[in-house]
PDB file of N, CA and C in Angstrom:
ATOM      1  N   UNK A   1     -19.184   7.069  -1.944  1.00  0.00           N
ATOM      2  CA  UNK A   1     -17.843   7.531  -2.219  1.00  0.00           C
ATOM      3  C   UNK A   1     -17.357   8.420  -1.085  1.00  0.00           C
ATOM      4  N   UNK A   2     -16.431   8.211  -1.084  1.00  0.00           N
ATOM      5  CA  UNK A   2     -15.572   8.780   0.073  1.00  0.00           C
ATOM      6  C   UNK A   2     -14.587  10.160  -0.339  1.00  0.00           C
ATOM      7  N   UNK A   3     -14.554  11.608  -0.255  1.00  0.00           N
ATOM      8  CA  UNK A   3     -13.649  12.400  -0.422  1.00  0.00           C
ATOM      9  C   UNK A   3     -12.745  12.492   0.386  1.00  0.00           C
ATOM     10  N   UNK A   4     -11.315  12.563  -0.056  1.00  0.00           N
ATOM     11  CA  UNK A   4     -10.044  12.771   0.839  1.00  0.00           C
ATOM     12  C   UNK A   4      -9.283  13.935   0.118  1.00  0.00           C
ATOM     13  N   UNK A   5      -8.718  14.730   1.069  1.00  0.00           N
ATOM     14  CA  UNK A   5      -7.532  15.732   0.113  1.00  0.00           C
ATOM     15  C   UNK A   5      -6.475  15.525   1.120  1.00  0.00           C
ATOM     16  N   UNK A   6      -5.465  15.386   0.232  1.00  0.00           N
ATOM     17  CA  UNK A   6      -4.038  14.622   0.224  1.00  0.00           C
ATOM     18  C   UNK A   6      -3.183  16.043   1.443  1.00  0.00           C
ATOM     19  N   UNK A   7      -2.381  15.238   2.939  1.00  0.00           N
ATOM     20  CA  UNK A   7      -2.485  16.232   3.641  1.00  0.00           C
ATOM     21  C   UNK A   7      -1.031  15.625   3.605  1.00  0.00           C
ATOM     22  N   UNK A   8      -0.680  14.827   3.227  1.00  0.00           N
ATOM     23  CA  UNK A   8       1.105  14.685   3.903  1.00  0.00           C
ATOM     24  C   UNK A   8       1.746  14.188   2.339  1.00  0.00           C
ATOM     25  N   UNK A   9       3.363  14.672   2.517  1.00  0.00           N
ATOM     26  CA  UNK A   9       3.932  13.999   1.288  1.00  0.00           C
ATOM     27  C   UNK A   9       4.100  12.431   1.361  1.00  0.00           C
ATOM     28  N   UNK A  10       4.509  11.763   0.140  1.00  0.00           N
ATOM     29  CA  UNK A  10       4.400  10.357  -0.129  1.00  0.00           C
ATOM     30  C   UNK A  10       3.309   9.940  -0.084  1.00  0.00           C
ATOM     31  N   UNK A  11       2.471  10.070  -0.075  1.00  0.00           N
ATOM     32  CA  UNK A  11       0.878   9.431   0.040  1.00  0.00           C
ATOM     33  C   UNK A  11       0.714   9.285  -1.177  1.00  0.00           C
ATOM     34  N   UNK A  12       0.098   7.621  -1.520  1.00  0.00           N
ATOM     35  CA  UNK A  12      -0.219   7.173  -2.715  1.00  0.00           C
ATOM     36  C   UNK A  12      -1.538   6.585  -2.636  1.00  0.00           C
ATOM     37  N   UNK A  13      -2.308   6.146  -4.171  1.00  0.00           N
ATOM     38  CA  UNK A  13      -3.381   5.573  -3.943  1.00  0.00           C
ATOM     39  C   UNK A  13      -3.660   4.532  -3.329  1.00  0.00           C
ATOM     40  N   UNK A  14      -2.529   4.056  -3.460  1.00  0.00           N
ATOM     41  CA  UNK A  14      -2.659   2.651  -2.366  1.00  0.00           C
ATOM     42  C   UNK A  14      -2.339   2.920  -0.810  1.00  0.00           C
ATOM     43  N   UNK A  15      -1.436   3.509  -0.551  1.00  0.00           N
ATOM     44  CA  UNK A  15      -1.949   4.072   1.009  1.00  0.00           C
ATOM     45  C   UNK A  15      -3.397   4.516   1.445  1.00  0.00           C
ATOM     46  N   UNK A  16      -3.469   5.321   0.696  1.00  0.00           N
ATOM     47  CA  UNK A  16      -5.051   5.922   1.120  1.00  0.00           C
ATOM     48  C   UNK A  16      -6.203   4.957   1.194  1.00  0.00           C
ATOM     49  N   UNK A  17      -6.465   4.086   0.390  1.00  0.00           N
ATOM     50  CA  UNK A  17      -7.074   3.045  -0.047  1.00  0.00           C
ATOM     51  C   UNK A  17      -6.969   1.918   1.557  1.00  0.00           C
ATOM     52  N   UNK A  18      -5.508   1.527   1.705  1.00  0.00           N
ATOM     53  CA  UNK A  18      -5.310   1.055   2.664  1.00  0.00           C
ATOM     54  C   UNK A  18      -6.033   1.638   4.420  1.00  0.00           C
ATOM     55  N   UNK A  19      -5.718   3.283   4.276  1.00  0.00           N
ATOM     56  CA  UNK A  19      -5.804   4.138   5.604  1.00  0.00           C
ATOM     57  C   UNK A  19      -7.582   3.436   5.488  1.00  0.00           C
ATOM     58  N   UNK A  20      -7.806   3.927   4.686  1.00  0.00           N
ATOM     59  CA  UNK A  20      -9.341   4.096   4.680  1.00  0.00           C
ATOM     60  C   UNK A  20     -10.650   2.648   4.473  1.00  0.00           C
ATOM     61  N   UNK A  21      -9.921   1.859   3.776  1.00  0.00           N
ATOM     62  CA  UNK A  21     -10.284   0.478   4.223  1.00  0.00           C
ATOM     63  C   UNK A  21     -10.068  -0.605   4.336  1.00  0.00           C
ATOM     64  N   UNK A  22      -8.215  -0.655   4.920  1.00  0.00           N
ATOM     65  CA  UNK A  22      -7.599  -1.809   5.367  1.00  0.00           C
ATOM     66  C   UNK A  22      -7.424  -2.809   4.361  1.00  0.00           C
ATOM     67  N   UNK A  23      -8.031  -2.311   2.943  1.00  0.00           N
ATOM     68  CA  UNK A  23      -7.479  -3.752   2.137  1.00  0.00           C
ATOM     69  C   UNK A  23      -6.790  -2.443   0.878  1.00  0.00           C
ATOM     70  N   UNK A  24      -5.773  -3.515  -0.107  1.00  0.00           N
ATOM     71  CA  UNK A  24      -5.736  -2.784  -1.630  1.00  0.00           C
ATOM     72  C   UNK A  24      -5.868  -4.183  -2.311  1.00  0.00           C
ATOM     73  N   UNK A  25      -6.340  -3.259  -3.368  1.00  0.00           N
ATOM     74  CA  UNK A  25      -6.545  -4.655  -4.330  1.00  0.00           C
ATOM     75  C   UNK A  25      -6.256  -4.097  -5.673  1.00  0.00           C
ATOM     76  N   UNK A  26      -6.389  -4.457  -6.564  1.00  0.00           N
ATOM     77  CA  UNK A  26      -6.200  -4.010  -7.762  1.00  0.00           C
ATOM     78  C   UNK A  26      -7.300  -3.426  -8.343  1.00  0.00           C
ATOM     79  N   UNK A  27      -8.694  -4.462  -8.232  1.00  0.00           N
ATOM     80  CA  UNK A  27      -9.835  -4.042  -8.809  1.00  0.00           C
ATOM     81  C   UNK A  27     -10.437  -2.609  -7.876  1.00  0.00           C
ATOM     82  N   UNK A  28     -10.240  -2.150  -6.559  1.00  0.00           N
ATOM     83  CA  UNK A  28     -10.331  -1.126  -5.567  1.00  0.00           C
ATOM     84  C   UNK A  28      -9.449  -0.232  -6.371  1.00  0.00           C
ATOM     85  N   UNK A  29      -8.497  -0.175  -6.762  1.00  0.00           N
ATOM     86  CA  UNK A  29      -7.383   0.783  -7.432  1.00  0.00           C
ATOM     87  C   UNK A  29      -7.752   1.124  -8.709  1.00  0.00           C
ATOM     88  N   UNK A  30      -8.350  -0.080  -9.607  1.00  0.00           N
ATOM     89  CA  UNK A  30      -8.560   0.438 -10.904  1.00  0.00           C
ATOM     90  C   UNK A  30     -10.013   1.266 -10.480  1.00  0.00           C
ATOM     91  N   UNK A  31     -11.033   0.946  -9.780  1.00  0.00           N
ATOM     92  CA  UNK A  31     -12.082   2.054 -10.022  1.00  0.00           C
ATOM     93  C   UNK A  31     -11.896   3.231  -9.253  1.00  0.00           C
ATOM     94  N   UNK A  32     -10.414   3.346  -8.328  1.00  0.00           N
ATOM     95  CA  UNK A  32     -10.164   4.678  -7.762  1.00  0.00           C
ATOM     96  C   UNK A  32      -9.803   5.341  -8.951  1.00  0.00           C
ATOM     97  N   UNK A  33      -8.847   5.134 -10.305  1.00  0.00           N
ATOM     98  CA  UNK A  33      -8.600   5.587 -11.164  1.00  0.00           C
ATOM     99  C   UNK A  33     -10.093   5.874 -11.797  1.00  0.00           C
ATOM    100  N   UNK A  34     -10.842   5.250 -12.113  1.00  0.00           N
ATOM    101  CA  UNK A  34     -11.965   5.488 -12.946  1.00  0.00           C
ATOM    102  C   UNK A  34     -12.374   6.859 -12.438  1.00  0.00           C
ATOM    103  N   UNK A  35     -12.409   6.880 -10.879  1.00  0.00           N
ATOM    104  CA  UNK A  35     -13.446   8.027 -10.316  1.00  0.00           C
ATOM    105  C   UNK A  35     -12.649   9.494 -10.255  1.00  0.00           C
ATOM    106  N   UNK A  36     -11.568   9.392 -10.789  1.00  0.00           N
ATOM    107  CA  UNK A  36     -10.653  10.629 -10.294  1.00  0.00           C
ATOM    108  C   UNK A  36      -9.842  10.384 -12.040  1.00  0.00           C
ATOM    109  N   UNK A  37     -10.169  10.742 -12.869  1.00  0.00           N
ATOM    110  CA  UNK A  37      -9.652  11.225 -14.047  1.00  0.00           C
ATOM    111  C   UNK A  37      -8.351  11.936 -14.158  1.00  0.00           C
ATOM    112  N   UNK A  38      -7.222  11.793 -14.606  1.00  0.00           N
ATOM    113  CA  UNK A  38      -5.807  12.673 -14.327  1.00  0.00           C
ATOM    114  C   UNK A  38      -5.568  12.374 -13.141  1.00  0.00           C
ATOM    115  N   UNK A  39      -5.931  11.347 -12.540  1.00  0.00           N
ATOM    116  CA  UNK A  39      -5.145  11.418 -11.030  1.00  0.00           C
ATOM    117  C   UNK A  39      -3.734  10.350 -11.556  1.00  0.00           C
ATOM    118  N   UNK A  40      -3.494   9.665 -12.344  1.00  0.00           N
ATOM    119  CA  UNK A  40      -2.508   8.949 -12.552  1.00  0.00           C
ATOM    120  C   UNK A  40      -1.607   9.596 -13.521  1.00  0.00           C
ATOM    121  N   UNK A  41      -2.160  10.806 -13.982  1.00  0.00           N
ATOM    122  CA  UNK A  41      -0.857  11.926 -14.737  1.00  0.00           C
ATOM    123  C   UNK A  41       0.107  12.247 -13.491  1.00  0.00           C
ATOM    124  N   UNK A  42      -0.628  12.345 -12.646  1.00  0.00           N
ATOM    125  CA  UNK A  42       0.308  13.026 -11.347  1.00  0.00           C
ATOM    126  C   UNK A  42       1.249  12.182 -10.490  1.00  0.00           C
ATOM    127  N   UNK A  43       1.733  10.771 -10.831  1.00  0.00           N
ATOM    128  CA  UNK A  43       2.503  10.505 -10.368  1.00  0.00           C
ATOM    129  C   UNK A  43       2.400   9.408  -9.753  1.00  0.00           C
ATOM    130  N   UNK A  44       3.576   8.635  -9.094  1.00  0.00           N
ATOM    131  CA  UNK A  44       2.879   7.688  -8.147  1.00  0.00           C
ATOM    132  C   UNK A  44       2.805   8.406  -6.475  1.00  0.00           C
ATOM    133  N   UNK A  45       3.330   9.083  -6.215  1.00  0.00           N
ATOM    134  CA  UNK A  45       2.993  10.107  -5.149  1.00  0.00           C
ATOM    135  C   UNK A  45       2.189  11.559  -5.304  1.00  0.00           C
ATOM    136  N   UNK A  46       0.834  11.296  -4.536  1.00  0.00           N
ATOM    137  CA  UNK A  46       0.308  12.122  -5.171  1.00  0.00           C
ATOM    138  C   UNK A  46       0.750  13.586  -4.321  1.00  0.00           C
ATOM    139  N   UNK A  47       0.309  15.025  -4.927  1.00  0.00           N
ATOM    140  CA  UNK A  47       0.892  16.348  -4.254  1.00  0.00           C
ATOM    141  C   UNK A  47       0.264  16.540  -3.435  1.00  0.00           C
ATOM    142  N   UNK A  48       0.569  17.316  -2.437  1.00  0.00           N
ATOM    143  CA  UNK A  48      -0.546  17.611  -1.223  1.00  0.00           C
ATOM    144  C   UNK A  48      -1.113  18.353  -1.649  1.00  0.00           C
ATOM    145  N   UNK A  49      -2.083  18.482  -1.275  1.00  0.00           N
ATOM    146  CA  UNK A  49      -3.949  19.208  -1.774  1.00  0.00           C
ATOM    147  C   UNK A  49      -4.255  18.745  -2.537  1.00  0.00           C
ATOM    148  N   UNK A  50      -4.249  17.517  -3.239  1.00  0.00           N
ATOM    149  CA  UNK A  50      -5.083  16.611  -4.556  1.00  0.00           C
ATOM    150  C   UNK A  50      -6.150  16.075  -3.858  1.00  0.00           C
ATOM    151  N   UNK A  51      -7.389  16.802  -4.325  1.00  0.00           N
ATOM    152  CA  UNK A  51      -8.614  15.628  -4.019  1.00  0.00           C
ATOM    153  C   UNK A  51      -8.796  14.349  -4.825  1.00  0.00           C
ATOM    154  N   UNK A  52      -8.934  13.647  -4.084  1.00  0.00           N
ATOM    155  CA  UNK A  52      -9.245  12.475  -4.474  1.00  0.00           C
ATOM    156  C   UNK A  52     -10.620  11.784  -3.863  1.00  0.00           C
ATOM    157  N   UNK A  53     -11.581  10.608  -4.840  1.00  0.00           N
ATOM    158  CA  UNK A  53     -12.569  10.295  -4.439  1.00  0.00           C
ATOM    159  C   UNK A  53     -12.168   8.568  -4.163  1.00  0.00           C
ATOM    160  N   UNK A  54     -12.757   8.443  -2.893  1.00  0.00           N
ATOM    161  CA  UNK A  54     -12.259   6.756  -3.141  1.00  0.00           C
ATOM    162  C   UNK A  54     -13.826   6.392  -3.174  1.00  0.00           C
ATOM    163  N   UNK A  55     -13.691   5.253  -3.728  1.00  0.00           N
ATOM    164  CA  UNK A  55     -15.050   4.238  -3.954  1.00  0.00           C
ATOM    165  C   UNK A  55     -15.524   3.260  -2.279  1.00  0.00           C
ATOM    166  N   UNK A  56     -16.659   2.963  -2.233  1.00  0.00           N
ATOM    167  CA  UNK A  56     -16.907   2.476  -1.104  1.00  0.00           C
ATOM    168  C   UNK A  56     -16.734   0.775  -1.300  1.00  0.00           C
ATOM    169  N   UNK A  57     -16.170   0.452  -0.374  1.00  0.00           N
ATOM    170  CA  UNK A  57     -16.234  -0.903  -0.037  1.00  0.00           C
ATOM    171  C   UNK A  57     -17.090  -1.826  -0.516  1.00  0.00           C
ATOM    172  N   UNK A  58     -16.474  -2.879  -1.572  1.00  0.00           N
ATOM    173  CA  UNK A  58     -18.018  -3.819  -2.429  1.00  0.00           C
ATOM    174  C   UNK A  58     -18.598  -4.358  -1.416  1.00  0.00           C
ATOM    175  N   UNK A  59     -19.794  -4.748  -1.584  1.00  0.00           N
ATOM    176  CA  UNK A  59     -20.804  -5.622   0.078  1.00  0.00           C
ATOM    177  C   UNK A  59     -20.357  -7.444  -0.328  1.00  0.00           C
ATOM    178  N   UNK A  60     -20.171  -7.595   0.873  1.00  0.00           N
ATOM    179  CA  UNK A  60     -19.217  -8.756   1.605  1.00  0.00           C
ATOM    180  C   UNK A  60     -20.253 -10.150   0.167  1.00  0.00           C
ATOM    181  N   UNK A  61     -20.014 -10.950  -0.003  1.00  0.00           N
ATOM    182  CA  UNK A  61     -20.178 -11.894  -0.576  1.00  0.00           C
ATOM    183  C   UNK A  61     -20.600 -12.695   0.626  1.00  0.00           C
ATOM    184  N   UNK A  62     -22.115 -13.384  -0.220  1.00  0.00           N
ATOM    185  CA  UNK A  62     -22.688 -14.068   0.463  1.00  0.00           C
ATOM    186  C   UNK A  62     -21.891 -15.398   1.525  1.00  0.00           C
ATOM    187  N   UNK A  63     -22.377 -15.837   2.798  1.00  0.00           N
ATOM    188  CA  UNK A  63     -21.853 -16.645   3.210  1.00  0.00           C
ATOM    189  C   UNK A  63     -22.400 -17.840   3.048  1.00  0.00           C
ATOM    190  N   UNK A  64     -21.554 -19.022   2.527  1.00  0.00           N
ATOM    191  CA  UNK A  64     -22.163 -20.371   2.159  1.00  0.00           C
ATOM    192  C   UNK A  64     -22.093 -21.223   3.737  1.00  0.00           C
ATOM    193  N   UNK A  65     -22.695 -22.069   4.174  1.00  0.00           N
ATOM    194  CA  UNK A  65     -22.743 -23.258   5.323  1.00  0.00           C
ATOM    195  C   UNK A  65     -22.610 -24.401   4.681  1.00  0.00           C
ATOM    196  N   UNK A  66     -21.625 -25.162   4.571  1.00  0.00           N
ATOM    197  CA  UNK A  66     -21.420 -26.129   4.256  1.00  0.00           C
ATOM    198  C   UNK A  66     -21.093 -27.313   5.565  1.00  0.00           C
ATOM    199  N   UNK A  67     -22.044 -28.271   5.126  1.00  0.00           N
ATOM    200  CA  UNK A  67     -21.904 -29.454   6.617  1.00  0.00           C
ATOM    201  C   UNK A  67     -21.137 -30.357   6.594  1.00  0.00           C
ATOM    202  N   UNK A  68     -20.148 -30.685   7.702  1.00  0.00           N
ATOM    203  CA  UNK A  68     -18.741 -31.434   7.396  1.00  0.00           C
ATOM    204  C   UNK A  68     -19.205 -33.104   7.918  1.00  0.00           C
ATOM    205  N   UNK A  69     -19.134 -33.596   7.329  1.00  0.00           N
ATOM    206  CA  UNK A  69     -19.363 -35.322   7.528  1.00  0.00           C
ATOM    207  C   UNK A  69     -17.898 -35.606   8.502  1.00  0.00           C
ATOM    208  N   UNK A  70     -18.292 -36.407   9.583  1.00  0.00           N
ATOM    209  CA  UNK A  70     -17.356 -36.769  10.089  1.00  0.00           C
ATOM    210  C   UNK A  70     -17.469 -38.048   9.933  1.00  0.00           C
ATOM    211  N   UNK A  71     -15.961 -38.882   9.257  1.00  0.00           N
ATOM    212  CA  UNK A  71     -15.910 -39.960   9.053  1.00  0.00           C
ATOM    213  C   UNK A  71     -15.776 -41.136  10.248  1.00  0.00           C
ATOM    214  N   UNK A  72     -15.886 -40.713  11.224  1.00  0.00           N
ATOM    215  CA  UNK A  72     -15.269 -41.662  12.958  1.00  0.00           C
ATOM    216  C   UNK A  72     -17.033 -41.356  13.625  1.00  0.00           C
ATOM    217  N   UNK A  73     -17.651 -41.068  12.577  1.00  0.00           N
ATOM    218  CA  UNK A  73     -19.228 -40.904  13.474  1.00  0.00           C
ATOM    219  C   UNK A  73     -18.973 -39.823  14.765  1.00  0.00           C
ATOM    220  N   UNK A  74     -18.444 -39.137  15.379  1.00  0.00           N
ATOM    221  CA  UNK A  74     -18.136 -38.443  16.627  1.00  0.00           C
ATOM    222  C   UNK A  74     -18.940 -36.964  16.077  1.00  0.00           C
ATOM    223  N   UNK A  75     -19.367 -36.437  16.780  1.00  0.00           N
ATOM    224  CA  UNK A  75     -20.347 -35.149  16.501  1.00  0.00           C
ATOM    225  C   UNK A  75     -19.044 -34.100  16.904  1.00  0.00           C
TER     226      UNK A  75
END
Protein backbone atom coordinates (compact mmCIF):
# COMPACT_ATOMS: atom_id res chain seq x y z
CA UNK A 1 0.00 0.00 0.00
CA UNK A 2 0.95 3.20 -0.92
CA UNK A 3 0.36 6.49 1.50
CA UNK A 4 -0.43 9.87 -0.14
CA UNK A 5 -1.68 13.17 1.64
CA UNK A 6 -3.69 15.26 -0.60
CA UNK A 7 -1.36 18.49 -1.49
CA UNK A 8 -3.41 20.46 -4.19
CA UNK A 9 -7.20 21.35 -4.56
CA UNK A 10 -9.44 19.21 -6.99
CA UNK A 11 -7.65 16.07 -6.50
CA UNK A 12 -9.84 13.06 -6.61
CA UNK A 13 -9.53 9.35 -6.14
CA UNK A 14 -9.30 8.82 -9.49
CA UNK A 15 -6.60 11.29 -10.20
CA UNK A 16 -4.43 9.99 -7.61
CA UNK A 17 -4.98 6.46 -8.62
CA UNK A 18 -4.16 7.62 -12.14
CA UNK A 19 -0.79 9.95 -10.87
CA UNK A 20 0.32 6.92 -9.15
CA UNK A 21 -0.38 4.05 -11.48
CA UNK A 22 -1.40 5.22 -14.85
CA UNK A 23 -4.55 3.14 -14.94
CA UNK A 24 -8.32 3.72 -13.05
CA UNK A 25 -10.53 1.16 -12.98
CA UNK A 26 -13.36 0.61 -10.98
CA UNK A 27 -12.29 -2.53 -9.16
CA UNK A 28 -8.71 -0.19 -8.16
CA UNK A 29 -11.36 2.47 -6.86
CA UNK A 30 -13.65 0.21 -5.07
CA UNK A 31 -10.68 -1.28 -2.87
CA UNK A 32 -9.25 2.39 -2.54
CA UNK A 33 -12.65 2.93 -0.80
CA UNK A 34 -12.34 -0.29 1.20
CA UNK A 35 -8.82 0.88 2.56
CA UNK A 36 -9.69 4.45 3.59
CA UNK A 37 -13.14 4.27 5.46
CA UNK A 38 -15.07 7.90 5.32
CA UNK A 39 -13.03 8.83 2.52
CA UNK A 40 -16.24 8.96 0.27
CA UNK A 41 -18.21 11.12 3.07
CA UNK A 42 -15.81 13.76 1.93
CA UNK A 43 -16.75 14.37 -1.37
CA UNK A 44 -15.79 13.86 -4.81
CA UNK A 45 -12.85 16.30 -4.32
CA UNK A 46 -10.98 15.36 -1.69
CA UNK A 47 -9.57 18.45 1.05
CA UNK A 48 -6.04 19.08 1.17
CA UNK A 49 -4.31 17.18 3.98
CA UNK A 50 -6.58 13.94 3.62
CA UNK A 51 -4.50 10.89 3.90
CA UNK A 52 -5.26 8.51 1.82
CA UNK A 53 -3.97 4.79 1.29
CA UNK A 54 -3.89 3.51 -2.27
CA UNK A 55 -3.66 -0.28 -2.86
CA UNK A 56 -0.75 -1.70 -4.92
CA UNK A 57 -1.02 -2.69 -8.38
CA UNK A 58 -2.70 -6.47 -8.93
CA UNK A 59 0.41 -8.74 -10.51
CA UNK A 60 0.09 -8.74 -14.33
CA UNK A 61 -1.90 -11.95 -15.46
CA UNK A 62 -0.23 -14.71 -16.76
CA UNK A 63 0.98 -14.56 -20.42
CA UNK A 64 -0.58 -17.21 -22.80
CA UNK A 65 1.65 -18.18 -26.38
CA UNK A 66 -0.59 -19.12 -28.67
CA UNK A 67 0.83 -20.52 -32.26
CA UNK A 68 -0.67 -18.94 -35.39
CA UNK A 69 -1.13 -21.52 -38.33
CA UNK A 70 -0.44 -19.92 -41.44
CA UNK A 71 -2.79 -20.93 -44.05
CA UNK A 72 -0.34 -20.06 -47.48
CA UNK A 73 2.36 -22.48 -45.64
CA UNK A 74 4.92 -19.22 -45.56
CA UNK A 75 6.75 -19.13 -42.03
Amino acid sequence: MIDIKVQRSRTTLDLLLWRQHGIVGMAMLEETLELNPGVADLGAELPIGTSVQLPDLPAPAPVQVTKVIDLFGED
